[in-house]
ModelCIF file with pLDDT and N, C-alpha, C, O atoms, coordinates in Angstrom:
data_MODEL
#
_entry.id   MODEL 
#
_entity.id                         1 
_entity.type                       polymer 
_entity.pdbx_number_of_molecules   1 
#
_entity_poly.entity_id                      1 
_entity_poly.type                           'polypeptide(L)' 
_entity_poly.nstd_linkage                   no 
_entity_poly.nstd_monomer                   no 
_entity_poly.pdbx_seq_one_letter_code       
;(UNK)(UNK)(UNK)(UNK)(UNK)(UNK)(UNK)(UNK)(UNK)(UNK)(UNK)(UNK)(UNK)(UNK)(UNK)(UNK)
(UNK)(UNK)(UNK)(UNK)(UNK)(UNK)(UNK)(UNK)(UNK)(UNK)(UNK)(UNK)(UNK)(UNK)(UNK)(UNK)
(UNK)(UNK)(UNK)(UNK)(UNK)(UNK)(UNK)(UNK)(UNK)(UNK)(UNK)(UNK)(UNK)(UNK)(UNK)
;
_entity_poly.pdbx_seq_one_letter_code_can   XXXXXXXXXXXXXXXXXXXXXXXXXXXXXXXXXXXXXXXXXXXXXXX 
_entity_poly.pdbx_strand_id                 A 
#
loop_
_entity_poly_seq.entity_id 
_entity_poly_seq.num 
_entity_poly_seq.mon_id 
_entity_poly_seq.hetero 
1 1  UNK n 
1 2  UNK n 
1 3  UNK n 
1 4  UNK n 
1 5  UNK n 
1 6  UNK n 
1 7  UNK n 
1 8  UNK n 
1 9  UNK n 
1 10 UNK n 
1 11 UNK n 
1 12 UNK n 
1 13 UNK n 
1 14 UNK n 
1 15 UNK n 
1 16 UNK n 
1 17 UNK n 
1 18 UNK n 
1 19 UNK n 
1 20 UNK n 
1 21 UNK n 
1 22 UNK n 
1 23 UNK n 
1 24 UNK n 
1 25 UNK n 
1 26 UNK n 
1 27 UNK n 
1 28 UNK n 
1 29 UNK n 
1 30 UNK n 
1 31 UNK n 
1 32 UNK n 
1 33 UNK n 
1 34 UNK n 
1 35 UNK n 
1 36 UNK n 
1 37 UNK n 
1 38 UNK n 
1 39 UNK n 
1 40 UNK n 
1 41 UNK n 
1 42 UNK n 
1 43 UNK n 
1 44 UNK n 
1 45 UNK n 
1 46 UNK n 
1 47 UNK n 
#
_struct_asym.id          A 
_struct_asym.entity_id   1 
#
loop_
_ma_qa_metric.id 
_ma_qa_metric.mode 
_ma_qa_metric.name 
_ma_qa_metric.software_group_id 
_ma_qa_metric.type 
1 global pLDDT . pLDDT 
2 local  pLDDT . pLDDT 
#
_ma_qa_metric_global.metric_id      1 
_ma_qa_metric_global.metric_value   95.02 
_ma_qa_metric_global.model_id       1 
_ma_qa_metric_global.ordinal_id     1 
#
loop_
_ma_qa_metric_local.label_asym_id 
_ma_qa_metric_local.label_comp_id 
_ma_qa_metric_local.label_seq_id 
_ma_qa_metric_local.metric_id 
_ma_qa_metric_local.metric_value 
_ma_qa_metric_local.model_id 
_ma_qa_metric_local.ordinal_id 
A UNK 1  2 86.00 1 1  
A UNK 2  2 91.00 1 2  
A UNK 3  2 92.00 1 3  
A UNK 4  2 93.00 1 4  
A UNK 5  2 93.00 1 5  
A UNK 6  2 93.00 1 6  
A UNK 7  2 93.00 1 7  
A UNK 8  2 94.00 1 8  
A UNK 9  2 95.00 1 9  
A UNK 10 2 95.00 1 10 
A UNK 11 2 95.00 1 11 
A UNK 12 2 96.00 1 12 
A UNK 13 2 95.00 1 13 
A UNK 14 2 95.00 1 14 
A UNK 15 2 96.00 1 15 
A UNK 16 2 96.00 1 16 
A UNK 17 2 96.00 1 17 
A UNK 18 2 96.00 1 18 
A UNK 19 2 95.00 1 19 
A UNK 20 2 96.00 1 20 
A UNK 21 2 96.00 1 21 
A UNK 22 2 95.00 1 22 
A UNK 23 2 96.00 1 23 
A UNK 24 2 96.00 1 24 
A UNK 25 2 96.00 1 25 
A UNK 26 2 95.00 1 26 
A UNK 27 2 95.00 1 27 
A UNK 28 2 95.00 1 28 
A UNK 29 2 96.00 1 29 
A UNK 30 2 95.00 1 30 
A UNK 31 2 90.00 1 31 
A UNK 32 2 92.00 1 32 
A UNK 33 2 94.00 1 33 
A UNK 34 2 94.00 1 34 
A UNK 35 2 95.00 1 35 
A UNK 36 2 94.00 1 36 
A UNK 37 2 95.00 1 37 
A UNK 38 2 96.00 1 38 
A UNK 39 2 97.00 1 39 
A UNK 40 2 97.00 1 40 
A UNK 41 2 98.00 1 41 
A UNK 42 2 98.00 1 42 
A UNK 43 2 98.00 1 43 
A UNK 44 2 98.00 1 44 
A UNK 45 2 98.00 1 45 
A UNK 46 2 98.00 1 46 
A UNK 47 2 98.00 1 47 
#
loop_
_atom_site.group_PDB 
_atom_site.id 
_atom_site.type_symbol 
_atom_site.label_atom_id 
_atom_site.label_alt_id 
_atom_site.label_comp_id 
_atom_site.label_asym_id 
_atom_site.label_entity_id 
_atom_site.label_seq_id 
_atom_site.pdbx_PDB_ins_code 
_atom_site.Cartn_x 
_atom_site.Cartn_y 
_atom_site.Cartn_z 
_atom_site.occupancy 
_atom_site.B_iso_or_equiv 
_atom_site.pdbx_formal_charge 
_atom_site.auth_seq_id 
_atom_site.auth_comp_id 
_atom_site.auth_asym_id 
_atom_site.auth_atom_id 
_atom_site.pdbx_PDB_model_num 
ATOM 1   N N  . UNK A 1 1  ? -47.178 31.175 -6.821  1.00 86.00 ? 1  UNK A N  1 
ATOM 2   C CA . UNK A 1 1  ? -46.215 32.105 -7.407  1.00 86.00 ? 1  UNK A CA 1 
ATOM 3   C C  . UNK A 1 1  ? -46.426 32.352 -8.893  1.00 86.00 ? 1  UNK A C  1 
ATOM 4   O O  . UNK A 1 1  ? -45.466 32.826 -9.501  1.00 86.00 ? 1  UNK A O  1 
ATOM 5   N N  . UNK A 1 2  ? -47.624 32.080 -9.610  1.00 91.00 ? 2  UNK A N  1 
ATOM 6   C CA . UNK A 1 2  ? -47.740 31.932 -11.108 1.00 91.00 ? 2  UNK A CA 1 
ATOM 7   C C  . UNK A 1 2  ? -49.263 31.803 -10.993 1.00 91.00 ? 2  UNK A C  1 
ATOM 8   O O  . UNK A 1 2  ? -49.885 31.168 -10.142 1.00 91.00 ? 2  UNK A O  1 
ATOM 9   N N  . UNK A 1 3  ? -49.881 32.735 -12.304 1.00 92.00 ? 3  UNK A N  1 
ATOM 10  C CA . UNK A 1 3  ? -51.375 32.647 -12.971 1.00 92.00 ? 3  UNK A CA 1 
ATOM 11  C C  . UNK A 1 3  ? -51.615 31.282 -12.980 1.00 92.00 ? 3  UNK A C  1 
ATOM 12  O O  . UNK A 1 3  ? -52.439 30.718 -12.260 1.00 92.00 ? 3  UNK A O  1 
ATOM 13  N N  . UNK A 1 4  ? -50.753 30.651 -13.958 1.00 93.00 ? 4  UNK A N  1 
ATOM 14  C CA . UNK A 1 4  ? -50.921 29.693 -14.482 1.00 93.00 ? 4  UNK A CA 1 
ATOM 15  C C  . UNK A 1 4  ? -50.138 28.301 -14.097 1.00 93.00 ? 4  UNK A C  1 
ATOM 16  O O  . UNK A 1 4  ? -48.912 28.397 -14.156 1.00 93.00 ? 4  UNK A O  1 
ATOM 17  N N  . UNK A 1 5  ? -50.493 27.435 -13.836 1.00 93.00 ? 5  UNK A N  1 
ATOM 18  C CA . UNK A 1 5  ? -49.987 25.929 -13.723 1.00 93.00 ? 5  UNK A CA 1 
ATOM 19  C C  . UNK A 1 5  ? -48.353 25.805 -14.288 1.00 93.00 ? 5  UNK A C  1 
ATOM 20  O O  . UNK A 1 5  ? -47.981 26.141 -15.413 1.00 93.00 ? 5  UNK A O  1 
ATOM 21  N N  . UNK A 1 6  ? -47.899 25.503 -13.717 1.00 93.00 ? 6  UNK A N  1 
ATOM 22  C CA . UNK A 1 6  ? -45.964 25.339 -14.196 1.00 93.00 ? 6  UNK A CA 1 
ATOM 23  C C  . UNK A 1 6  ? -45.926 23.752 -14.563 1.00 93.00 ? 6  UNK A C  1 
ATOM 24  O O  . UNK A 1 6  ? -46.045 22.945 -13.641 1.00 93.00 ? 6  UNK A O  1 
ATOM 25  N N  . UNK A 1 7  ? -45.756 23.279 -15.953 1.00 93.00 ? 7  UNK A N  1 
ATOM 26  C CA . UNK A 1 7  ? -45.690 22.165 -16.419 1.00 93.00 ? 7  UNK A CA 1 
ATOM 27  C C  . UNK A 1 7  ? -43.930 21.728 -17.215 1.00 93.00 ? 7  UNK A C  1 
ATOM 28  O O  . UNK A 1 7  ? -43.455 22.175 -18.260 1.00 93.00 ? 7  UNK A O  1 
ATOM 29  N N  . UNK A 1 8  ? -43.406 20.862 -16.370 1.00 94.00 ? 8  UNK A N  1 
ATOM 30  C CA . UNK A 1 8  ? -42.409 20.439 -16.923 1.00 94.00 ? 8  UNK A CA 1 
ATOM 31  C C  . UNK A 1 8  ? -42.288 20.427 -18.781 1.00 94.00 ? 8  UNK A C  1 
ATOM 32  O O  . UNK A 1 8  ? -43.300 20.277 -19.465 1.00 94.00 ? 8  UNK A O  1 
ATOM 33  N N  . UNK A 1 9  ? -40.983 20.599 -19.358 1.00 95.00 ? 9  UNK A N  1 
ATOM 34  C CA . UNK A 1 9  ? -40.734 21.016 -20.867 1.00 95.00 ? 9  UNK A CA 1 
ATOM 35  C C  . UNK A 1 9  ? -41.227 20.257 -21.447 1.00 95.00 ? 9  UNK A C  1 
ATOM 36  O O  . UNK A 1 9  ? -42.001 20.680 -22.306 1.00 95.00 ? 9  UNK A O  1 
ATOM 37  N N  . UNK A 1 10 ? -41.031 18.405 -21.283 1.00 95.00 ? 10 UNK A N  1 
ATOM 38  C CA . UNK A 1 10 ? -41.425 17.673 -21.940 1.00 95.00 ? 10 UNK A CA 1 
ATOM 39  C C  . UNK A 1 10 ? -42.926 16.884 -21.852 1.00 95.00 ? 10 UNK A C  1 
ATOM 40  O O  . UNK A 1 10 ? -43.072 15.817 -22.448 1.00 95.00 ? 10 UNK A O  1 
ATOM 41  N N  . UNK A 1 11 ? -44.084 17.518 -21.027 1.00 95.00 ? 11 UNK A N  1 
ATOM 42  C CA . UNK A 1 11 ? -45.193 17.595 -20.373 1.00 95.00 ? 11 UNK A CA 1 
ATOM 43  C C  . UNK A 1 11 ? -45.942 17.662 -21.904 1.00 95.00 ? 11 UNK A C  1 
ATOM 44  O O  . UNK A 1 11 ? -45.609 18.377 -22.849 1.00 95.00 ? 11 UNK A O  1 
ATOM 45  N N  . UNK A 1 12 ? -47.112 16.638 -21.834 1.00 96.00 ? 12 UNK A N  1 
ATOM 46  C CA . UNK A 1 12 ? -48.410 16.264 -22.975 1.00 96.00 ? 12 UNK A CA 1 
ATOM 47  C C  . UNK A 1 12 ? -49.447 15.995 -22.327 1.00 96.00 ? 12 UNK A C  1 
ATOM 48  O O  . UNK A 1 12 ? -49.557 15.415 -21.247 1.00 96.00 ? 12 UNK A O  1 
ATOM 49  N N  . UNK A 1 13 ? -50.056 16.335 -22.861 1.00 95.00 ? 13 UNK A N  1 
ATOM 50  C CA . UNK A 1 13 ? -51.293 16.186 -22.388 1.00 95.00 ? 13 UNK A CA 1 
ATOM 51  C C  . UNK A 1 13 ? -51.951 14.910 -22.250 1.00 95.00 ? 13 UNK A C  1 
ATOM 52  O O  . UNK A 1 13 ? -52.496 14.405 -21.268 1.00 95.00 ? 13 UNK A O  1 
ATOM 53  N N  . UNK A 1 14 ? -51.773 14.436 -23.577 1.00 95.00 ? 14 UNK A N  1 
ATOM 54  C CA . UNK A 1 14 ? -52.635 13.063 -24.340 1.00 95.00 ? 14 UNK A CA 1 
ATOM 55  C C  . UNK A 1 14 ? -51.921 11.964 -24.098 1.00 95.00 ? 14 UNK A C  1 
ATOM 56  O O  . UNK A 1 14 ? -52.243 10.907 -24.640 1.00 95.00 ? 14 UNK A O  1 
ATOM 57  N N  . UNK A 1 15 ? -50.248 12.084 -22.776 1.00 96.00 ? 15 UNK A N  1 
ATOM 58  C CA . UNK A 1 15 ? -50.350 10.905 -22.547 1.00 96.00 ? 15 UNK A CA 1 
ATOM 59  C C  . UNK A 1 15 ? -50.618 10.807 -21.661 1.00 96.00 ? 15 UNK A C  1 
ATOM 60  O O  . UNK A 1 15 ? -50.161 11.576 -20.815 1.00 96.00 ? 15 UNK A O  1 
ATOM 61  N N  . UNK A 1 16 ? -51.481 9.848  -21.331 1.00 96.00 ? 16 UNK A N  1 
ATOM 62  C CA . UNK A 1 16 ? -51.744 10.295 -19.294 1.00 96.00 ? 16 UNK A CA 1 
ATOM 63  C C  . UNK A 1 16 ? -50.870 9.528  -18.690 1.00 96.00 ? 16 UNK A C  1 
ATOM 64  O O  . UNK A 1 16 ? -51.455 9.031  -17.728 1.00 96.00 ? 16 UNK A O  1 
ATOM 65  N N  . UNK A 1 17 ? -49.463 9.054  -18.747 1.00 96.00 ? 17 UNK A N  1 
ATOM 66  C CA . UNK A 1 17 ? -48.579 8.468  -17.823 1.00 96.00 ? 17 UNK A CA 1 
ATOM 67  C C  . UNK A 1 17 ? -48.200 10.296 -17.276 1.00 96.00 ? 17 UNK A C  1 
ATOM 68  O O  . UNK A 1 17 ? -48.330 10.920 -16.223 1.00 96.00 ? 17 UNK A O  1 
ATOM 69  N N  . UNK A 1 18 ? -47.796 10.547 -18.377 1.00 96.00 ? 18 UNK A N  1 
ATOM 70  C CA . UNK A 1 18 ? -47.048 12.278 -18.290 1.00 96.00 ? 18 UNK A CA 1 
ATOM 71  C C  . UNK A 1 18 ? -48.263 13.508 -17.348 1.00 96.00 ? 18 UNK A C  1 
ATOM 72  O O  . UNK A 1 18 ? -48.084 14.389 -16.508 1.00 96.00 ? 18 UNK A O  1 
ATOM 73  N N  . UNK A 1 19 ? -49.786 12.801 -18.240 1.00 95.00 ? 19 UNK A N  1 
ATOM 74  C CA . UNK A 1 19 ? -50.554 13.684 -17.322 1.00 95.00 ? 19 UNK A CA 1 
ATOM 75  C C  . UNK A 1 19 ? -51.249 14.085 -15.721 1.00 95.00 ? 19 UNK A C  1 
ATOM 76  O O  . UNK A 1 19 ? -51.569 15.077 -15.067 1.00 95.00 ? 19 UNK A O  1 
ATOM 77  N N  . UNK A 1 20 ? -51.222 12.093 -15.580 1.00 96.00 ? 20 UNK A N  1 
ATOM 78  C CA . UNK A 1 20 ? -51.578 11.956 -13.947 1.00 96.00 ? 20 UNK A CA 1 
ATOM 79  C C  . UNK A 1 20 ? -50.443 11.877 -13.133 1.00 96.00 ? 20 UNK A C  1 
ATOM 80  O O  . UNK A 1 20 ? -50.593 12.063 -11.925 1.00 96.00 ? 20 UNK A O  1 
ATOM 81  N N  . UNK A 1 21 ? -48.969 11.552 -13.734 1.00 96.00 ? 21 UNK A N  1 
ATOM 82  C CA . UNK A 1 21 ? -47.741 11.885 -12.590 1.00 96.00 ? 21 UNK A CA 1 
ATOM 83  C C  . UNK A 1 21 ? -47.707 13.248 -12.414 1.00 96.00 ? 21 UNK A C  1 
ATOM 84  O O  . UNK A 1 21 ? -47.659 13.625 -11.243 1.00 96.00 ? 21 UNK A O  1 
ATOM 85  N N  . UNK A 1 22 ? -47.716 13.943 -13.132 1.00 95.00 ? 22 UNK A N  1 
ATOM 86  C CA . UNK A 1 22 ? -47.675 15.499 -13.045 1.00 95.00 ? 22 UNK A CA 1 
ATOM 87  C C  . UNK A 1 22 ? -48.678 16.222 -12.160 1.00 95.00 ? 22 UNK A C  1 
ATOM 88  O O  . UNK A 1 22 ? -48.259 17.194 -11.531 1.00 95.00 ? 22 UNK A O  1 
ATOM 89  N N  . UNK A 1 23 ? -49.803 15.906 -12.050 1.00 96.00 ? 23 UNK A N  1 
ATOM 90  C CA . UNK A 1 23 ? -50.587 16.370 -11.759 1.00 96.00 ? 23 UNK A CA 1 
ATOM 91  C C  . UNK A 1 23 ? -50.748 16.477 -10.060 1.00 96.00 ? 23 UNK A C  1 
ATOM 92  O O  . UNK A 1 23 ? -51.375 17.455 -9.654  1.00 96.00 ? 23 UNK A O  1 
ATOM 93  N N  . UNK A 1 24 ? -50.269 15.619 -9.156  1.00 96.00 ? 24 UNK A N  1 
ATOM 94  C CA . UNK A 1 24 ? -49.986 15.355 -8.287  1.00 96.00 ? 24 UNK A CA 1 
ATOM 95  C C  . UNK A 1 24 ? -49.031 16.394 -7.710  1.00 96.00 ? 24 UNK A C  1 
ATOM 96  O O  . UNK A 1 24 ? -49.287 16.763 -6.564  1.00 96.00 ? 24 UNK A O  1 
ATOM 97  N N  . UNK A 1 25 ? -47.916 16.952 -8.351  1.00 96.00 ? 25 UNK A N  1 
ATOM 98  C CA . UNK A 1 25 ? -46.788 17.222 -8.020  1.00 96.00 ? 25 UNK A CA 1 
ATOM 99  C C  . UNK A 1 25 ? -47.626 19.268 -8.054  1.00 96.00 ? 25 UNK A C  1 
ATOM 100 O O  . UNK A 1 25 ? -47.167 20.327 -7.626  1.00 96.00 ? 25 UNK A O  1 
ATOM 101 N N  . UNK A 1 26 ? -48.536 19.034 -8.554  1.00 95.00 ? 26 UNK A N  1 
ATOM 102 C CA . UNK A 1 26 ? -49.139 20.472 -8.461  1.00 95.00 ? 26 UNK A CA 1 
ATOM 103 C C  . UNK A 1 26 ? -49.030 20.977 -6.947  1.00 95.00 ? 26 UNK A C  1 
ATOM 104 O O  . UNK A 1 26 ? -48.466 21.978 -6.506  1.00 95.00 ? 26 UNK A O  1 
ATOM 105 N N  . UNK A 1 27 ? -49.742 19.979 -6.293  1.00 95.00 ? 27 UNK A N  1 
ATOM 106 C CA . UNK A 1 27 ? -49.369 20.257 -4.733  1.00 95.00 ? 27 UNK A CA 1 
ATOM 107 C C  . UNK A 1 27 ? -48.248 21.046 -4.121  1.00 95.00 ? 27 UNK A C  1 
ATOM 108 O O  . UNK A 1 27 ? -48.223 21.706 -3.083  1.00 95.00 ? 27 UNK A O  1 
ATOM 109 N N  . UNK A 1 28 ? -47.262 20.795 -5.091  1.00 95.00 ? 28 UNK A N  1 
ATOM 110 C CA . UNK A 1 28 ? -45.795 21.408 -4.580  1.00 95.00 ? 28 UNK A CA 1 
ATOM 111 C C  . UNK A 1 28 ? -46.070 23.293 -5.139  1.00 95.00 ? 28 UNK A C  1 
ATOM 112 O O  . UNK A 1 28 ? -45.410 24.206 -4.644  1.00 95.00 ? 28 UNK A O  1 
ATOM 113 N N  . UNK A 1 29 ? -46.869 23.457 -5.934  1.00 96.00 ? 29 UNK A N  1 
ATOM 114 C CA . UNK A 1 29 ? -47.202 25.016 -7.027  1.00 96.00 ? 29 UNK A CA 1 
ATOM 115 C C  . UNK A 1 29 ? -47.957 25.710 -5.810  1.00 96.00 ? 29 UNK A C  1 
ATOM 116 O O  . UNK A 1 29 ? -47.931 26.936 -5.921  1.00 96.00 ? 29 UNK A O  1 
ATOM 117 N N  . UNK A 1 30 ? -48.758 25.158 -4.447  1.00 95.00 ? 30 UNK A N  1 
ATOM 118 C CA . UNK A 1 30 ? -49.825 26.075 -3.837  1.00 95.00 ? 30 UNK A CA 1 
ATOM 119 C C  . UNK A 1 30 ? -49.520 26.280 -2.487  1.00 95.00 ? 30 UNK A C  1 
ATOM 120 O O  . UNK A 1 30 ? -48.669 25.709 -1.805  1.00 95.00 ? 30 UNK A O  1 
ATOM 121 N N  . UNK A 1 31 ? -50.198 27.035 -2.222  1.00 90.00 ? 31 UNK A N  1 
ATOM 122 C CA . UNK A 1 31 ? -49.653 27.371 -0.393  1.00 90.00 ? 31 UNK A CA 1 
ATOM 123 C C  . UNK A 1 31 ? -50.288 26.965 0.322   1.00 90.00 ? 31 UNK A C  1 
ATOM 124 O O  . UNK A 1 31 ? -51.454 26.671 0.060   1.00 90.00 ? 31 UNK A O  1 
ATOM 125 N N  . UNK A 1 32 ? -49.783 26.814 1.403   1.00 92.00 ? 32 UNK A N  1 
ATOM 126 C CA . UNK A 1 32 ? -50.343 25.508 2.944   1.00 92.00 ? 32 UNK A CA 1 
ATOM 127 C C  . UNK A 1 32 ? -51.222 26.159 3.195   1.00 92.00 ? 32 UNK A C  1 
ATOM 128 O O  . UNK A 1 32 ? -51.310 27.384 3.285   1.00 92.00 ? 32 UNK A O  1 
ATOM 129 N N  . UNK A 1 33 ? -52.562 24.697 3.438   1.00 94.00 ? 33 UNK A N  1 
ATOM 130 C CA . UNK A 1 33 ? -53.807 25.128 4.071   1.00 94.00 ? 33 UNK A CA 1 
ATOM 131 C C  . UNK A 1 33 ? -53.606 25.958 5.221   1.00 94.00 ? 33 UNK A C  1 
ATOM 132 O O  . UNK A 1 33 ? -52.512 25.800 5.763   1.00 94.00 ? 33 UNK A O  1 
ATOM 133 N N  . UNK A 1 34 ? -54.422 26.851 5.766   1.00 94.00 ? 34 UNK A N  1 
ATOM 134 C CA . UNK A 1 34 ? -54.301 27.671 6.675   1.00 94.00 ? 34 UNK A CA 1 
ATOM 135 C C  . UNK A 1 34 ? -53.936 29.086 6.182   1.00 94.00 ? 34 UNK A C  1 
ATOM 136 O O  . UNK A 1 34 ? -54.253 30.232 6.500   1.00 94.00 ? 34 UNK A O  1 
ATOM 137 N N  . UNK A 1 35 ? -53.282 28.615 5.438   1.00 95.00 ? 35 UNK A N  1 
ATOM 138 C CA . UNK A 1 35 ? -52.865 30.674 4.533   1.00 95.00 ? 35 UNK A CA 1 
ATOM 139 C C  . UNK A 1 35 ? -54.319 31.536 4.794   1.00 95.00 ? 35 UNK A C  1 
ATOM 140 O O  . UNK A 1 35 ? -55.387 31.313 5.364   1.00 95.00 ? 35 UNK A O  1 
ATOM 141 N N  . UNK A 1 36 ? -53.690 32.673 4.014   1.00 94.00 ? 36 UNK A N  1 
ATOM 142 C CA . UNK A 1 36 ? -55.221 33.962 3.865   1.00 94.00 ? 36 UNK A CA 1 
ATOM 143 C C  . UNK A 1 36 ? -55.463 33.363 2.869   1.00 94.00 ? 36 UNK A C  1 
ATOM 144 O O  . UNK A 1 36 ? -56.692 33.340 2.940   1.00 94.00 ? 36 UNK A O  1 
ATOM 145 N N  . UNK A 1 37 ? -55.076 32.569 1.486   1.00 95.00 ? 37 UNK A N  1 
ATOM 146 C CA . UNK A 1 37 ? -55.329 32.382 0.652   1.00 95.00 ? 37 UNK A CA 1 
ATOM 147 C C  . UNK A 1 37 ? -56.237 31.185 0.772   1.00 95.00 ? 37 UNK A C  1 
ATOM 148 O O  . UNK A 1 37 ? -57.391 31.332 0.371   1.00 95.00 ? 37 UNK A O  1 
ATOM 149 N N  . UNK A 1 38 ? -55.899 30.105 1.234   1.00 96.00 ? 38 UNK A N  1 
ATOM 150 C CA . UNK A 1 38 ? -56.688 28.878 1.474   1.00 96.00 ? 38 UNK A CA 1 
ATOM 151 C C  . UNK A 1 38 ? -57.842 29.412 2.202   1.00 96.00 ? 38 UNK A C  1 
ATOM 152 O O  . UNK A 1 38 ? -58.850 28.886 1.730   1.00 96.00 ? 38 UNK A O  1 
ATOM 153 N N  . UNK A 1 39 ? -58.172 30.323 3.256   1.00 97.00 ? 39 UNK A N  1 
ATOM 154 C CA . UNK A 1 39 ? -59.191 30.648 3.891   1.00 97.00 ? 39 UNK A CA 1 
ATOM 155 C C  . UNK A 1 39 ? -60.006 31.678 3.335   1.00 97.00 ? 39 UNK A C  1 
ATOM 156 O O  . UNK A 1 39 ? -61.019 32.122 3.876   1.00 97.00 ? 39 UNK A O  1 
ATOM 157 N N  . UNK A 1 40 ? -59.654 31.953 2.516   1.00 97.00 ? 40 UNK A N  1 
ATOM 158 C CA . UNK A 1 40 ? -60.439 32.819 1.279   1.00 97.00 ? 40 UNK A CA 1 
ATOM 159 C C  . UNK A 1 40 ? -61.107 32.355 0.633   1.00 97.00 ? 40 UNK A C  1 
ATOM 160 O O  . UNK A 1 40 ? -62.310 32.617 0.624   1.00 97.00 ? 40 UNK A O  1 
ATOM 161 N N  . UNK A 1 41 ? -60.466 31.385 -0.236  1.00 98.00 ? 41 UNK A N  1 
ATOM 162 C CA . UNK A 1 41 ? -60.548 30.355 -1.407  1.00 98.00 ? 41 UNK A CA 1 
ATOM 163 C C  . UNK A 1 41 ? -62.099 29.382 -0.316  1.00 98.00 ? 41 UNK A C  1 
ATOM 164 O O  . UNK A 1 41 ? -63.304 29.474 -0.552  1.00 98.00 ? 41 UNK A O  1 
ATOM 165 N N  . UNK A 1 42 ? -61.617 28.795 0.480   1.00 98.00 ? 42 UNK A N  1 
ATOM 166 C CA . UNK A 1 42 ? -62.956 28.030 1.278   1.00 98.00 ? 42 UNK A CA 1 
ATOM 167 C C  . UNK A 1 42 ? -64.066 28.975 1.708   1.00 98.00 ? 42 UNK A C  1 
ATOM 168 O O  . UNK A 1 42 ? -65.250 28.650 1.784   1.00 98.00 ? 42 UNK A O  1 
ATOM 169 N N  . UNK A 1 43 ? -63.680 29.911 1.921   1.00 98.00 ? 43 UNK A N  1 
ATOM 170 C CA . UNK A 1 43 ? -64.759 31.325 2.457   1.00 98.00 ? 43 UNK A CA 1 
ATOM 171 C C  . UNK A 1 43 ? -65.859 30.952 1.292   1.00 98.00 ? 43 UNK A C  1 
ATOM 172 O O  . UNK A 1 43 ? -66.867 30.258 1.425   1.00 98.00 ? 43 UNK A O  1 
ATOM 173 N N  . UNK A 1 44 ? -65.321 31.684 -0.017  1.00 98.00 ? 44 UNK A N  1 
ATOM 174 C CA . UNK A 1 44 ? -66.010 31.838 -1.157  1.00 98.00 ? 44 UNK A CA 1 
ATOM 175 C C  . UNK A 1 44 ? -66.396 30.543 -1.564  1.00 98.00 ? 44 UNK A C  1 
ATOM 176 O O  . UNK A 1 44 ? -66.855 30.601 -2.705  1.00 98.00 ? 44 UNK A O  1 
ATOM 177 N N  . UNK A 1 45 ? -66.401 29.555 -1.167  1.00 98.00 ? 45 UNK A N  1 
ATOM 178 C CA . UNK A 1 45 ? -67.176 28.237 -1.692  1.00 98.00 ? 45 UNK A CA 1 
ATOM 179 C C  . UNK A 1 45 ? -67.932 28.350 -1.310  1.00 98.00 ? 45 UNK A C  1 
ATOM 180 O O  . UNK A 1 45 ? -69.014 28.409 -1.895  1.00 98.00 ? 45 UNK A O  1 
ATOM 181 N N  . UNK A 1 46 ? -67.711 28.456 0.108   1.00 98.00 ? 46 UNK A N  1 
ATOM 182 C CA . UNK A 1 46 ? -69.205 28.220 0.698   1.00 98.00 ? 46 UNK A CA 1 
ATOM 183 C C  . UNK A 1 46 ? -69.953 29.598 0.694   1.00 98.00 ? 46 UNK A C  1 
ATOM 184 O O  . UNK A 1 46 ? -71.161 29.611 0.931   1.00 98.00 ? 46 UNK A O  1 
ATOM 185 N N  . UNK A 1 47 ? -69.596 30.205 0.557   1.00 98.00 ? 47 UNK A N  1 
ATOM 186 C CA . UNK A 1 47 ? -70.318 31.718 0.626   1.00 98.00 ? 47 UNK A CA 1 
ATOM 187 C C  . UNK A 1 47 ? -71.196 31.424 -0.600  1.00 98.00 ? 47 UNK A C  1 
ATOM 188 O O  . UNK A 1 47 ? -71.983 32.276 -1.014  1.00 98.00 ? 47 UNK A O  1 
#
């Protein structure tokens, strides 16, 4: 639903407690394997 990555307000980079919990939760930002999008996205890898 967004260009860009949606990072909580109080989100840093340089600490990585803040950077590797977060990062995980990206999962929740993308759409379920099987979409047109996921089968696109794998198309063009391997293509």
């Amino acid at each position: 639903e967004s260009r860009l990555p949606q990072y909580p307000a109080d989100y840093n980079y340089l600490d990585e407690q803040s950077r590797f919990a977060w990062v995980a939760r990206l999962a929740d930002q993308v759409g379920e394997p099987g979409s047109d999008e996921w089968n696109e996205y794998i198309d063009f890898l391997i293509e």
